[in-house]
N, C-alpha and C. Protein backbone atom coordinates (compact mmCIF):
# COMPACT_ATOMS: atom_id res chain seq x y z
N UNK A 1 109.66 94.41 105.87
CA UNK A 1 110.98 93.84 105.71
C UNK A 1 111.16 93.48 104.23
N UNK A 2 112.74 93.85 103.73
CA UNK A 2 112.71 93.47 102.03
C UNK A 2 113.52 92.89 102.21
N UNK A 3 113.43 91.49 101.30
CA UNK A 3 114.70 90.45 101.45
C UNK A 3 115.05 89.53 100.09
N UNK A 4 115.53 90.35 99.74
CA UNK A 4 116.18 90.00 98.54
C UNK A 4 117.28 88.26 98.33
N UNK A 5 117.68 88.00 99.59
CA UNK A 5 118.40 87.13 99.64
C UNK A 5 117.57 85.67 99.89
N UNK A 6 117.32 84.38 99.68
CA UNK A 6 116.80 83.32 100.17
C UNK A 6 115.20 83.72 99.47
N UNK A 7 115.07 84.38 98.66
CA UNK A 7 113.80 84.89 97.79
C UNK A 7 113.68 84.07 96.26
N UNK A 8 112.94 83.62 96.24
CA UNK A 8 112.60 82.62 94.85
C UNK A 8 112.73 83.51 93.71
N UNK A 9 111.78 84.92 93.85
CA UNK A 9 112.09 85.81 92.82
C UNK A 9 112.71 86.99 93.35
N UNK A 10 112.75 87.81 92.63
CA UNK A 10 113.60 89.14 92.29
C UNK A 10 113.81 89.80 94.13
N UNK A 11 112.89 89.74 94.19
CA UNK A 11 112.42 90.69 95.74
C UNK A 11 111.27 90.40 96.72
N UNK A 12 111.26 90.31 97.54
CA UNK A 12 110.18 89.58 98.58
C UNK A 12 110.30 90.66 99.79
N UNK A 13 108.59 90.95 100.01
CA UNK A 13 108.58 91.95 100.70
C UNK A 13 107.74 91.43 102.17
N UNK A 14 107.97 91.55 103.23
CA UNK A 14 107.24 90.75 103.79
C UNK A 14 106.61 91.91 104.86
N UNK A 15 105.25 91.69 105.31
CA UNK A 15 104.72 92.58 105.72
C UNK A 15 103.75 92.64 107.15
N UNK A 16 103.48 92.94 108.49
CA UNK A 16 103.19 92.43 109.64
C UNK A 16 101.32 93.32 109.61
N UNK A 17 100.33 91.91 109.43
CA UNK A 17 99.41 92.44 109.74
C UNK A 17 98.89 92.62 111.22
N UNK A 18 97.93 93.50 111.87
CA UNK A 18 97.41 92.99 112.79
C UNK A 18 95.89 93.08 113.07
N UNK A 19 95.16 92.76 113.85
CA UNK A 19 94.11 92.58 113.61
C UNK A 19 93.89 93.73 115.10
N UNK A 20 93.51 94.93 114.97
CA UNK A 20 92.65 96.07 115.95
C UNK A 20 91.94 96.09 116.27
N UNK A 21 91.09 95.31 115.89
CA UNK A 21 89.59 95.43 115.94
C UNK A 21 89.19 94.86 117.09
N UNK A 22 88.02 94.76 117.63
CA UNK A 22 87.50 94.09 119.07
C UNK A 22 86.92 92.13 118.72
N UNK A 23 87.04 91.95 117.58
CA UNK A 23 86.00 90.77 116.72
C UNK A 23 87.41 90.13 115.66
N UNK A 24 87.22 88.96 116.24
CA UNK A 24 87.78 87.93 115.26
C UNK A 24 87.85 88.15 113.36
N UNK A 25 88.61 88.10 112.77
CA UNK A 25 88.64 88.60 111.08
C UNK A 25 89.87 87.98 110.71
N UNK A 26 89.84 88.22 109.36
CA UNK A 26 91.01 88.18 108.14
C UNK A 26 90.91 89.11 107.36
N UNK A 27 92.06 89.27 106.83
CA UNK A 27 92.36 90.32 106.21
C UNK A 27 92.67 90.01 104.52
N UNK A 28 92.85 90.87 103.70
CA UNK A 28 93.27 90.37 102.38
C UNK A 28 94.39 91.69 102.40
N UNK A 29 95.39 91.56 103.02
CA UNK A 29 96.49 92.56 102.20
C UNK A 29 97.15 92.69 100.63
N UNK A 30 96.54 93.78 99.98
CA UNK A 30 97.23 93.80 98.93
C UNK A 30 98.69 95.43 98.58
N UNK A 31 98.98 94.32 97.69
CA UNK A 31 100.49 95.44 97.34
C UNK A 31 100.33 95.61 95.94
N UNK A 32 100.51 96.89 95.79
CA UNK A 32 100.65 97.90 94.75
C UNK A 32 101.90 98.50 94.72
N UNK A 33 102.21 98.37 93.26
CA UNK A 33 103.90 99.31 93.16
C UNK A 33 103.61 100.21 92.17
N UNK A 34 104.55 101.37 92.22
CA UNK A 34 104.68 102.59 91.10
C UNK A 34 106.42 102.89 90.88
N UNK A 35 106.24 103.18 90.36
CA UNK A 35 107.72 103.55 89.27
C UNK A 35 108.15 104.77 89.43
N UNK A 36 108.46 105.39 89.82
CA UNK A 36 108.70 106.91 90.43
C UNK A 36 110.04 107.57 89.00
N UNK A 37 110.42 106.30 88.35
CA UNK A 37 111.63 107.20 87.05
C UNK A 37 111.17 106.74 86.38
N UNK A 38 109.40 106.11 86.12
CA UNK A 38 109.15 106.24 84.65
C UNK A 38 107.83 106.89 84.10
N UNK A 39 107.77 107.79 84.10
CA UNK A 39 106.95 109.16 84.03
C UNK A 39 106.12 109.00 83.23
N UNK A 40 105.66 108.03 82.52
CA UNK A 40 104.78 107.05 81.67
C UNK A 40 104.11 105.57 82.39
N UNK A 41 104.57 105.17 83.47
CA UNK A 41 103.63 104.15 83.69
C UNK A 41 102.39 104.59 84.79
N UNK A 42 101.55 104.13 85.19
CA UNK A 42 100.59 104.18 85.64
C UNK A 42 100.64 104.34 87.42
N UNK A 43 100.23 105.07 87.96
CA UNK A 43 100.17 105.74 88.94
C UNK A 43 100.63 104.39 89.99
N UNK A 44 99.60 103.44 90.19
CA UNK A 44 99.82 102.31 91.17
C UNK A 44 99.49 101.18 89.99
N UNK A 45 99.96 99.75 90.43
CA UNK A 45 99.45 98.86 89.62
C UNK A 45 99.13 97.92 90.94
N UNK A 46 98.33 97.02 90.98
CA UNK A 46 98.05 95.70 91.95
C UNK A 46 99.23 94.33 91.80
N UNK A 47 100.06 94.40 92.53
CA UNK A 47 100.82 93.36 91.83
C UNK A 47 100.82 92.51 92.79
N UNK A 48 100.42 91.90 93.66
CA UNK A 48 100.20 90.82 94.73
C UNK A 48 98.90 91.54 96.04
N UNK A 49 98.13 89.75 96.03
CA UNK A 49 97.55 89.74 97.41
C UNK A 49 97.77 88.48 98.25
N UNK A 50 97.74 88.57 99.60
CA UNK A 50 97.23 87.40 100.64
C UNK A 50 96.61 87.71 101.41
N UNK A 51 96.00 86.55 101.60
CA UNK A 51 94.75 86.78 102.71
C UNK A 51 95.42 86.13 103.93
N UNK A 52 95.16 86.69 105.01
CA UNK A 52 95.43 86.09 106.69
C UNK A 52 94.30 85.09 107.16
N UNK A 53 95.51 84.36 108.10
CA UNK A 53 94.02 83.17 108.53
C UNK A 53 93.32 84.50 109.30
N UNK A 54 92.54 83.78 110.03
CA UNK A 54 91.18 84.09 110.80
C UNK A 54 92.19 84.35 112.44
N UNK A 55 92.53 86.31 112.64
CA UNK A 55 93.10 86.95 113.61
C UNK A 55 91.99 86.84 114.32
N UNK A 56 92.97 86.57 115.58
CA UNK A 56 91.85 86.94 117.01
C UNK A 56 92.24 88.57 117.08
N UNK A 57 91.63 89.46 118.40
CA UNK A 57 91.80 90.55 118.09
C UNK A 57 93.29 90.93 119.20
N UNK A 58 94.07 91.69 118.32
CA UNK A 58 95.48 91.91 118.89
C UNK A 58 96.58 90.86 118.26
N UNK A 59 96.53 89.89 117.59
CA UNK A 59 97.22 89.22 117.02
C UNK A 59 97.40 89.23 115.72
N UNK A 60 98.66 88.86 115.23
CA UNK A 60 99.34 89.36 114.25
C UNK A 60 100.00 88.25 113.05
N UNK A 61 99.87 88.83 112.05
CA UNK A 61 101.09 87.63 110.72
C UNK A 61 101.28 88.27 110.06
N UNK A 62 102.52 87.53 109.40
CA UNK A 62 103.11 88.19 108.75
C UNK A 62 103.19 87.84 107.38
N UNK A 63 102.56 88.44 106.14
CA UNK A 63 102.23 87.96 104.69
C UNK A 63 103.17 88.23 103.66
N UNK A 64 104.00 87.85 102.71
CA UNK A 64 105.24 87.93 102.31
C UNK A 64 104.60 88.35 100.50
N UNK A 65 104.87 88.99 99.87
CA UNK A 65 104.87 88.87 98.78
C UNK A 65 106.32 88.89 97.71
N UNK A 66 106.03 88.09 97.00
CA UNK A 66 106.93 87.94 96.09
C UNK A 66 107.04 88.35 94.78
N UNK A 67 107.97 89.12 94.38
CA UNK A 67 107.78 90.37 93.53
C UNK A 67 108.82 89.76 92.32
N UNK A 68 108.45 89.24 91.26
CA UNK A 68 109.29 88.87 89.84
C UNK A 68 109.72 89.84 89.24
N UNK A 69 110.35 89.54 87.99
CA UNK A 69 111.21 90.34 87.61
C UNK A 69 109.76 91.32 86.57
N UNK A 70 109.23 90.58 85.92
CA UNK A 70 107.51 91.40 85.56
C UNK A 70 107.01 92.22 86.31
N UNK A 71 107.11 92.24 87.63
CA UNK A 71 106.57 92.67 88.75
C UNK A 71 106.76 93.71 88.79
N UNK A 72 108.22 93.90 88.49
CA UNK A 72 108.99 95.28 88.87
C UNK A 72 109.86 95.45 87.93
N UNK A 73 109.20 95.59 86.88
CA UNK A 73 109.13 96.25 84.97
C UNK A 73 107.96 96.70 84.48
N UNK A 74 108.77 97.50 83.76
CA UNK A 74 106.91 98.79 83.24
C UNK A 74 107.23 98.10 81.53
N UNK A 75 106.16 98.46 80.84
CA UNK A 75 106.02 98.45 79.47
C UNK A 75 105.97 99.30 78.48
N UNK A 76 106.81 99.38 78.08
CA UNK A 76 106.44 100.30 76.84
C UNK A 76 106.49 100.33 75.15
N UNK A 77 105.58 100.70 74.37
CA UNK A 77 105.60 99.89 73.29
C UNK A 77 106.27 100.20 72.07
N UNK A 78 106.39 99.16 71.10
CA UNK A 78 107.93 99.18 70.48
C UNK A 78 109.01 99.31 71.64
N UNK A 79 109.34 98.97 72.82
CA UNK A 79 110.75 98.64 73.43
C UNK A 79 110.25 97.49 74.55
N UNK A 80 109.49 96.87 74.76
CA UNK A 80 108.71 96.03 75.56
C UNK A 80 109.16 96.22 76.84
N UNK A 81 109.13 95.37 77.71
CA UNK A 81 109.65 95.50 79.36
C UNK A 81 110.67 95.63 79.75
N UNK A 82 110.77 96.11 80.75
CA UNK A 82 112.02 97.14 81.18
C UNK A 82 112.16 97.18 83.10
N UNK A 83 113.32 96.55 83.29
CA UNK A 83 113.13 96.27 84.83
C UNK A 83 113.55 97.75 85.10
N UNK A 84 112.72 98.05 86.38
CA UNK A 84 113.22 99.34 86.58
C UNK A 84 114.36 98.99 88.38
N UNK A 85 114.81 100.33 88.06
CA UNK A 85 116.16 100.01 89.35
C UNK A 85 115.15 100.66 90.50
N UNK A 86 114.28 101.10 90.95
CA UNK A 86 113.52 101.82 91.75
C UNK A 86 111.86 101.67 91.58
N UNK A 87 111.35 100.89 92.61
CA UNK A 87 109.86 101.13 92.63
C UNK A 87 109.22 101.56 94.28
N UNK A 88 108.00 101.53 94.34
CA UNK A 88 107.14 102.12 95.38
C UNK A 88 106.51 101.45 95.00
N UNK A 89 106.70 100.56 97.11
CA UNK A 89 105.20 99.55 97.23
C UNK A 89 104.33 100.35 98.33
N UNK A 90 103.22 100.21 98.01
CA UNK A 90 101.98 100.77 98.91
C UNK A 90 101.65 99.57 99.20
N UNK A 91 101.09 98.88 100.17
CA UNK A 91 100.26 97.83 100.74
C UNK A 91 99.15 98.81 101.54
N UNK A 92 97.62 97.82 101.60
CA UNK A 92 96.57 98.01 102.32
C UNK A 92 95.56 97.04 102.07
N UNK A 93 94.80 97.50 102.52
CA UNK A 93 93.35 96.38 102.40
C UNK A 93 92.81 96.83 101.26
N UNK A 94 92.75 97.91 100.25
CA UNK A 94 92.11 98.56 99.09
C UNK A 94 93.19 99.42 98.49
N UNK A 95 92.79 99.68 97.26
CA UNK A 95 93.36 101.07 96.61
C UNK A 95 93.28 102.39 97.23
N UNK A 96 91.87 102.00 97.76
CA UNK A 96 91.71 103.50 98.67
C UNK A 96 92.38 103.76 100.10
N UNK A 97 92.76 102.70 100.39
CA UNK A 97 92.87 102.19 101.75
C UNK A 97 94.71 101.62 102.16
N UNK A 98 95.73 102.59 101.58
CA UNK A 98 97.17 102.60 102.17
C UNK A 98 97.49 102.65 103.65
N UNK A 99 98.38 101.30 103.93
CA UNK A 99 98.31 102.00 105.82
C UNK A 99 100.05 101.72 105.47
N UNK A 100 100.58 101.23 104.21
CA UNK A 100 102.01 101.75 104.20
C UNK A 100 103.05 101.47 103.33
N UNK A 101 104.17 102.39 102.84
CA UNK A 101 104.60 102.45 101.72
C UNK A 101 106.62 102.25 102.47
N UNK A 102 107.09 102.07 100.78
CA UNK A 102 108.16 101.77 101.11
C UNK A 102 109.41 101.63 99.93
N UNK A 103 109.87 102.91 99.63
CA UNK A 103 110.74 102.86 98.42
C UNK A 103 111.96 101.96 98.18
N UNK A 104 111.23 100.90 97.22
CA UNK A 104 112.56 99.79 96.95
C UNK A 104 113.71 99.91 95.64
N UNK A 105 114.91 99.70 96.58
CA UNK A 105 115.79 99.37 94.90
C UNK A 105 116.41 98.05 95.12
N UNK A 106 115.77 98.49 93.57
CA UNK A 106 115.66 96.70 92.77
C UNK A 106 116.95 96.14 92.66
N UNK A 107 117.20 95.20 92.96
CA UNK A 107 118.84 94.56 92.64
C UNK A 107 118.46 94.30 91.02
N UNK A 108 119.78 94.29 90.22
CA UNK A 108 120.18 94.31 88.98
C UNK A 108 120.02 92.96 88.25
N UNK A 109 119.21 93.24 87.38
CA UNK A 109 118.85 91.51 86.58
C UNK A 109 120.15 90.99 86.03
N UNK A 110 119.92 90.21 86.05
CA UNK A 110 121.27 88.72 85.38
C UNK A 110 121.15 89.25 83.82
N UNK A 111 121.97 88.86 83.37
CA UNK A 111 122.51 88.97 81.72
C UNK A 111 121.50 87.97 81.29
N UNK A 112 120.40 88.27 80.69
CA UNK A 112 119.80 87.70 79.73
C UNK A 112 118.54 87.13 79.70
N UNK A 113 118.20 88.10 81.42
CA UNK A 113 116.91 87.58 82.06
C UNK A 113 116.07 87.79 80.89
N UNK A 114 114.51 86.67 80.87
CA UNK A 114 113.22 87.29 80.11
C UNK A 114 112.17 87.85 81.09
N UNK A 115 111.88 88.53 80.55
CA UNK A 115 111.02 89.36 81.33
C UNK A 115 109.62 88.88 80.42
């Protein structure tokens, strides 16, 4: 779920873990975004984690990340940061480890935001 509205920063993505397994755990979901129109930044970056309490097995929460206006701006030098109108979040338990993605557009920064 993306909810831009009632969100402290820019974009808040909120995300439903569950626990499959046969044995009690937590999880550490992390989110990674990429820039798909800027053909210079870096494939994935790590830009938020949370960890879940302690799932029984079949039960579920839901971990929210909150995505700033840094968050979802690339860098580039001599022109510094740059919000982009379009990113890609991957969430999973690892880099190696995507269980799901989700192409966001960015609502439009205010006149005079700092990034």
């Amino acid at each position: 779920q993306v909810d831009p509205v009632g969100c402290p920063t820019r974009l808040c993505v909120s995300v439903a873990v569950r626990n499959e397994g046969k044995f009690p755990g937590s999880e550490v979901a992390q989110a990674y975004l990429s820039f798909p129109k800027d053909p210079h930044a870096p494939s994935r970056v790590l830009r938020g984690f949370e960890k879940t309490t302690v799932l029984q097995p079949g039960d579920e929460e839901t971990v929210t990340f909150a995505l700033s206006d840094r968050d979802l701006s690339t860098y580039a030098v001599g022109k510094g940061w740059a919000l982009q109108s379009e990113a890609k979040i991957l969430v999973g338990s690892s880099s190696a480890d995507m269980r799901g993605e989700l192409l966001l557009q960015v609502p439009a920064a205010a006149a005079g935001v700092a990034l």
